[in-house]
Protein backbone atom coordinates (compact mmCIF):
# COMPACT_ATOMS: atom_id res chain seq x y z
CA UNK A 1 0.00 0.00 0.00
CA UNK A 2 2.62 2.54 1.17
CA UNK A 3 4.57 2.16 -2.80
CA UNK A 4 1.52 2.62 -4.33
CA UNK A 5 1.12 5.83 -2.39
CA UNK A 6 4.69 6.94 -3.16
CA UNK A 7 4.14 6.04 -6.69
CA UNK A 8 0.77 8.51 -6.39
CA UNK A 9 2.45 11.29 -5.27
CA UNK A 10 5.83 10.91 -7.35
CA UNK A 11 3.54 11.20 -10.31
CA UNK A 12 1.70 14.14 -9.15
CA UNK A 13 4.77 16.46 -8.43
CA UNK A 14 6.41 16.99 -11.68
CA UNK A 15 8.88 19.10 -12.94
CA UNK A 16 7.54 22.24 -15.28
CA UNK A 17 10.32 23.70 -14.43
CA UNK A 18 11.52 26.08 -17.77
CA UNK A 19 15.06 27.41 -17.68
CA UNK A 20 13.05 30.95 -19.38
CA UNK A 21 16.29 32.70 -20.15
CA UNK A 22 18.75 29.78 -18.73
CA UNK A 23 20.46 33.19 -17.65
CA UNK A 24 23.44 31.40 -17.19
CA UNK A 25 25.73 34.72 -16.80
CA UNK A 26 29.32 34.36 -15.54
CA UNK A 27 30.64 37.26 -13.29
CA UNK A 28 33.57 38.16 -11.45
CA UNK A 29 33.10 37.88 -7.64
CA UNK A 30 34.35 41.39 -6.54
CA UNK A 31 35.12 40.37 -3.26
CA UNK A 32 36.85 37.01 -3.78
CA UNK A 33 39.09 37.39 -6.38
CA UNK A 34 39.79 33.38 -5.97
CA UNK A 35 36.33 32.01 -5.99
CA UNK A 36 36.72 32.96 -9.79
CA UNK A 37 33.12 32.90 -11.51
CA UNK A 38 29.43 32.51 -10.69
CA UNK A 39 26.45 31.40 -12.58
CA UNK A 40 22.51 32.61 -11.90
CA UNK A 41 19.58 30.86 -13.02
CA UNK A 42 16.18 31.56 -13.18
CA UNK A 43 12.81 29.26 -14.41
CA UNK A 44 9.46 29.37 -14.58
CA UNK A 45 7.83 28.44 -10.99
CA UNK A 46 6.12 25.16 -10.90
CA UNK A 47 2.43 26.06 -10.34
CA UNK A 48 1.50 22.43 -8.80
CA UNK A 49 -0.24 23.15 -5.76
CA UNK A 50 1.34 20.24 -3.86
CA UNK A 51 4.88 22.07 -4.52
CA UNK A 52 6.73 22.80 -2.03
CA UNK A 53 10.25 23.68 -3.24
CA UNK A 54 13.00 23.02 -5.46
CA UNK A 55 16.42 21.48 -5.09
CA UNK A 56 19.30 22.28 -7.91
CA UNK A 57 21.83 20.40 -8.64
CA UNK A 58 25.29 20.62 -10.97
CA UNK A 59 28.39 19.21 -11.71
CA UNK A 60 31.18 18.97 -14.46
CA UNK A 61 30.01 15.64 -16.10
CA UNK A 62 26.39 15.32 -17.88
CA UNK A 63 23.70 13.53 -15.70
CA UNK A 64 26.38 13.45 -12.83
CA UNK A 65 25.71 15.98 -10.28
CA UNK A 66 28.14 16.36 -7.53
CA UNK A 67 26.99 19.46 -5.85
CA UNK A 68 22.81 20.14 -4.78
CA UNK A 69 21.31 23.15 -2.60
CA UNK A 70 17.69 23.10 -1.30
CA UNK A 71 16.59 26.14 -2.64
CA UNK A 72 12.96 25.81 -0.80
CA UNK A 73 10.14 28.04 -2.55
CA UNK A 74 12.84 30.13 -4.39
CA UNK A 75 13.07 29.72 -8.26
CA UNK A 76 16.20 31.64 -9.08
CA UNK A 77 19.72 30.59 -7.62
CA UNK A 78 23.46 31.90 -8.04
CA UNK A 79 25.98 28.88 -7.89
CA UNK A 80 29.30 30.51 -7.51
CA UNK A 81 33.32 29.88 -6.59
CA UNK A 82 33.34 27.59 -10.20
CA UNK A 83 36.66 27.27 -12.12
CA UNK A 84 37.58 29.33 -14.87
CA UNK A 85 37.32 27.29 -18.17
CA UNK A 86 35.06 24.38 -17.09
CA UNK A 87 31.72 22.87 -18.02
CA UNK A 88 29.07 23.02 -16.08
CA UNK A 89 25.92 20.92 -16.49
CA UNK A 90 22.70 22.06 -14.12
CA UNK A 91 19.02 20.57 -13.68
CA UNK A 92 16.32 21.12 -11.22
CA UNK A 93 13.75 19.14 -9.33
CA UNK A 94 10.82 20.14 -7.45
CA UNK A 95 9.49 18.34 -4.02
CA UNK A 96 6.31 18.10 -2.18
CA UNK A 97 5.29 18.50 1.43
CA UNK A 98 6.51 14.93 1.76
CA UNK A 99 9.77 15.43 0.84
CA UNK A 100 9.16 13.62 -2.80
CA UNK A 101 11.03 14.46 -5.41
CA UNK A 102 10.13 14.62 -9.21
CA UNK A 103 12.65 13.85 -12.07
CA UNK A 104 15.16 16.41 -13.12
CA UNK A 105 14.27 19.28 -15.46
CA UNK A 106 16.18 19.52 -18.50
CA UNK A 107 20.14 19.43 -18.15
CA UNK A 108 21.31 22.61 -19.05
CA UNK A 109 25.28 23.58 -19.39
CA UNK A 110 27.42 26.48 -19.68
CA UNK A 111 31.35 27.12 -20.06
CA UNK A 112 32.40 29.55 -17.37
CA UNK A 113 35.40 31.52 -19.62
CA UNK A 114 36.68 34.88 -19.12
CA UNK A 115 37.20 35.16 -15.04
CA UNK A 116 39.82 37.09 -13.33
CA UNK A 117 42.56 34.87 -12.33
């Protein structure tokens, strides 16, 4: 009974989540010269009414995420201190109440290039 419920709810929480301008913009950190670059997204809120937040998640290999923040309710996020040169691939999932997850949004990727040293 309790996987059929799981099931349930997986299916009901899914992931409408639109990079709109995958404003994947790489900036110089003023006040940490050595943390290099920084990337900020944005997407289209998920307007499921079980929603309850959305987790992000990114890493240097397609499909293989080594690094995730909880972002709860917030659908914009600036990953920073990422190396100069290096390809970065990014999805996003949105949860429920319960803590269940839905499948990640499209993978998308950018090259951070032209940091300050």
């Amino acid at each position: 009974m309790v996987q059929s419920i799981f099931r349930i709810l997986k299916k009901s929480i899914k992931c409408n989540i639109i990079f709109w301008v995958a404003l994947i913009s790489t900036t110089s950190l003023m006040t940490h010269p050595s943390l290099a670059c920084e990337v900020t997204l944005r997407w289209d809120p998920n307007t499921e009414p079980q929603k309850a937040g959305y987790m992000i998640y990114w890493g240097t290999e397609s499909g293989q995420y080594s690094e995730s923040v909880d972002l709860g309710d917030q659908n914009n996020y600036t990953i920073s201190a990422l190396d100069n040169g290096q390809t970065y691939y990014i999805a996003v999932t949105a949860y429920d109440e319960l803590g269940f997850e839905s499948d990640y949004s499209n993978e998308v990727h950018v090259t951070v290039v032209d940091c300050p040293e």
